[in-house]
C-alpha atoms as a PDB file:
ATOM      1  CA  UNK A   1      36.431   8.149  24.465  1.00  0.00           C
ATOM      2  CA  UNK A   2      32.914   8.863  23.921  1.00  0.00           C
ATOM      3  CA  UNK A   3      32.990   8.146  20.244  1.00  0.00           C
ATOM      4  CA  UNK A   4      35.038   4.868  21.229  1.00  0.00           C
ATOM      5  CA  UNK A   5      32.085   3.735  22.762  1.00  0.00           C
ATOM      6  CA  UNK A   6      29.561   5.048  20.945  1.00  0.00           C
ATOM      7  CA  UNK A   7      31.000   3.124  17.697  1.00  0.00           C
ATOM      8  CA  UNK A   8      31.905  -0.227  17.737  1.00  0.00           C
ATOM      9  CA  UNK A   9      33.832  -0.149  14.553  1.00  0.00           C
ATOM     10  CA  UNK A  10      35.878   2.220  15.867  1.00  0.00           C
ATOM     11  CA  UNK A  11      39.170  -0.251  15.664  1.00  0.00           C
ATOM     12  CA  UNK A  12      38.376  -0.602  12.200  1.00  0.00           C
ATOM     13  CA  UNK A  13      38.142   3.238  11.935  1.00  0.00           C
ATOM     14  CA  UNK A  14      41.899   3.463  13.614  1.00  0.00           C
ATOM     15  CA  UNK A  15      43.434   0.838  11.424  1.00  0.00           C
ATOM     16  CA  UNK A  16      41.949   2.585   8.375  1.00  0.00           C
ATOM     17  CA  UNK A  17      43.055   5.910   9.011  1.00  0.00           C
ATOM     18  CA  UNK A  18      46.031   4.214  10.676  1.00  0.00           C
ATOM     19  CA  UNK A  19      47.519   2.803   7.848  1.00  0.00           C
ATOM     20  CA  UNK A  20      47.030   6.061   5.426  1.00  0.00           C
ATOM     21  CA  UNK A  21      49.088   7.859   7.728  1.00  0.00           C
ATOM     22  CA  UNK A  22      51.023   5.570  10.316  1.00  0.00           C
ATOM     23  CA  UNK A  23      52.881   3.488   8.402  1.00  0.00           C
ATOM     24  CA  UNK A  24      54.233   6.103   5.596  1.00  0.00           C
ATOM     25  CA  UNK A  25      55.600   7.842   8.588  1.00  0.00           C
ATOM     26  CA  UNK A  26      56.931   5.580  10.575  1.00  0.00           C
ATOM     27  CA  UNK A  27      57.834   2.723   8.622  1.00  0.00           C
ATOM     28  CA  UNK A  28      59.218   3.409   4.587  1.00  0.00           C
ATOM     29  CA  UNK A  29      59.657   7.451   4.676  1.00  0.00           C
ATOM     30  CA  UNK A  30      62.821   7.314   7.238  1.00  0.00           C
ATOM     31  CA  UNK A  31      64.140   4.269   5.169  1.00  0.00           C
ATOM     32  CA  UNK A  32      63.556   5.847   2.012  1.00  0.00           C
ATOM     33  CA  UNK A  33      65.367   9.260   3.481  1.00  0.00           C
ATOM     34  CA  UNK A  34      68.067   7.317   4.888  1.00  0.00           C
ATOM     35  CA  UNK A  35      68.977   6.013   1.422  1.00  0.00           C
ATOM     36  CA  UNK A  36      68.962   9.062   0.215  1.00  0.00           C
ATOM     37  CA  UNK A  37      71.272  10.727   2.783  1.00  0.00           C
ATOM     38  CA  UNK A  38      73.661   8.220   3.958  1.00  0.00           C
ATOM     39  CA  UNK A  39      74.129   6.323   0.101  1.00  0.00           C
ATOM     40  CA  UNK A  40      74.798   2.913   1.389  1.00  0.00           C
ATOM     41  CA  UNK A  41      76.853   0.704  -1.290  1.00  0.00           C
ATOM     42  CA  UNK A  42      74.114  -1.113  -3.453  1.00  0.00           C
ATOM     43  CA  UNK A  43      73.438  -4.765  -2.500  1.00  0.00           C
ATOM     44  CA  UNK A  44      74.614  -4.363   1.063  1.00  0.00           C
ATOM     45  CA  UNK A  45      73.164  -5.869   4.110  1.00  0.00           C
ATOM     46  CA  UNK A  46      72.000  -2.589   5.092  1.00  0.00           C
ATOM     47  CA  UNK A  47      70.442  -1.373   1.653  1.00  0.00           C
ATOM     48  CA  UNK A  48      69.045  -4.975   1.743  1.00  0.00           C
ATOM     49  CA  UNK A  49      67.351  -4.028   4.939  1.00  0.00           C
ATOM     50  CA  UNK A  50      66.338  -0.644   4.564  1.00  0.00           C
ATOM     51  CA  UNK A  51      64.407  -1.927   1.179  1.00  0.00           C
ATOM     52  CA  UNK A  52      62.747  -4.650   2.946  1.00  0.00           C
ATOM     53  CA  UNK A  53      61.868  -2.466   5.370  1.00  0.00           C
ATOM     54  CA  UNK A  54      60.399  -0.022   2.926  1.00  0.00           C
ATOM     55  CA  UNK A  55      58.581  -2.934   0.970  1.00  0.00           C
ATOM     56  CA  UNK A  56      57.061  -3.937   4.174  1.00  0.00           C
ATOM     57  CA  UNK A  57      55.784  -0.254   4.866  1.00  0.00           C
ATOM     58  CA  UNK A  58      54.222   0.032   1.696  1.00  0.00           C
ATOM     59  CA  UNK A  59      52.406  -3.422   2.284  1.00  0.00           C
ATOM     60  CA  UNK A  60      51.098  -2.499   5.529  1.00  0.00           C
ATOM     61  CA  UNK A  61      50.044   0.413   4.181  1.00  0.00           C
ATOM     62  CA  UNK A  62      47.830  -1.281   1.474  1.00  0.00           C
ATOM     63  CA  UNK A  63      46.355  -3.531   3.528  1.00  0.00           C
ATOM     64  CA  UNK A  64      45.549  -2.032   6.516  1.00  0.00           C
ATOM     65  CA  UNK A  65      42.621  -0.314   5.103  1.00  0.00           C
ATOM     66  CA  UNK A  66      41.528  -2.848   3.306  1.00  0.00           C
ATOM     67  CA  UNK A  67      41.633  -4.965   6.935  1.00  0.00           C
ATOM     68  CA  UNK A  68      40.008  -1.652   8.562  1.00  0.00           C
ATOM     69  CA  UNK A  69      37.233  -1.321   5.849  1.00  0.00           C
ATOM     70  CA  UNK A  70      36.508  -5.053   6.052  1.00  0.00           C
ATOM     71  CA  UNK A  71      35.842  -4.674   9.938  1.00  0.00           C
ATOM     72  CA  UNK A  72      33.490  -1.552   9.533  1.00  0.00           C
ATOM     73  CA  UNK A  73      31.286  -3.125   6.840  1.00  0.00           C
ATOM     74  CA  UNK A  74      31.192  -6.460   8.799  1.00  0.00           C
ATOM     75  CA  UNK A  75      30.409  -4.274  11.825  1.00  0.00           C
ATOM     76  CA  UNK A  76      27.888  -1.707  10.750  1.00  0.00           C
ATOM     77  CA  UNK A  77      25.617  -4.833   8.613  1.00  0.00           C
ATOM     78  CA  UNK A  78      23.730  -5.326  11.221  1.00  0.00           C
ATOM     79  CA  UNK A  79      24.661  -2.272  13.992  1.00  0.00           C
ATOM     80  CA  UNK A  80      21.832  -0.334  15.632  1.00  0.00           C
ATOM     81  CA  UNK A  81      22.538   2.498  17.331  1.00  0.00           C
ATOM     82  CA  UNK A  82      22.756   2.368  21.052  1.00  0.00           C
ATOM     83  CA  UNK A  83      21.188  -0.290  21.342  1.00  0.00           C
END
């Protein structure tokens, strides 16, 4: 909580770190190993979903620290330390 406070890029911190290690886990790696397992027939509703799903997981993760480094470099230009 400290750190929270003491940083005010520290939302940008979460969503950059977030999205390295959130959204593998809990978005495309389940889809990706429920593929794997259960073998849905190709071009099914399901595989349909599972690969949007994984598609999706893969964007978030791309962009997310993009988003996250945006917000700390827009937030530490002109930061001063507790101040």
């Amino acid at each position: 909580m400290v750190i929270a406070i003491c940083f005010p890029f520290f939302g940008g911190l979460l969503s950059f770190f977030g999205g390295f290690a959130f959204a593998p886990t809990s978005y495309y790696l389940p889809c990706i190993i429920w593929l794997i397992i259960c073998k849905p027939k190709r071009f099914s509703l399901t595989w349909f979903i599972n690969w949007i799903c994984i598609v999706l997981g893969v964007l978030l993760m791309v962009l997310s620290p993009i988003g996250g480094l945006r917000s700390i470099i827009v937030s530490a230009k002109d930061y001063k330390f507790f101040s």
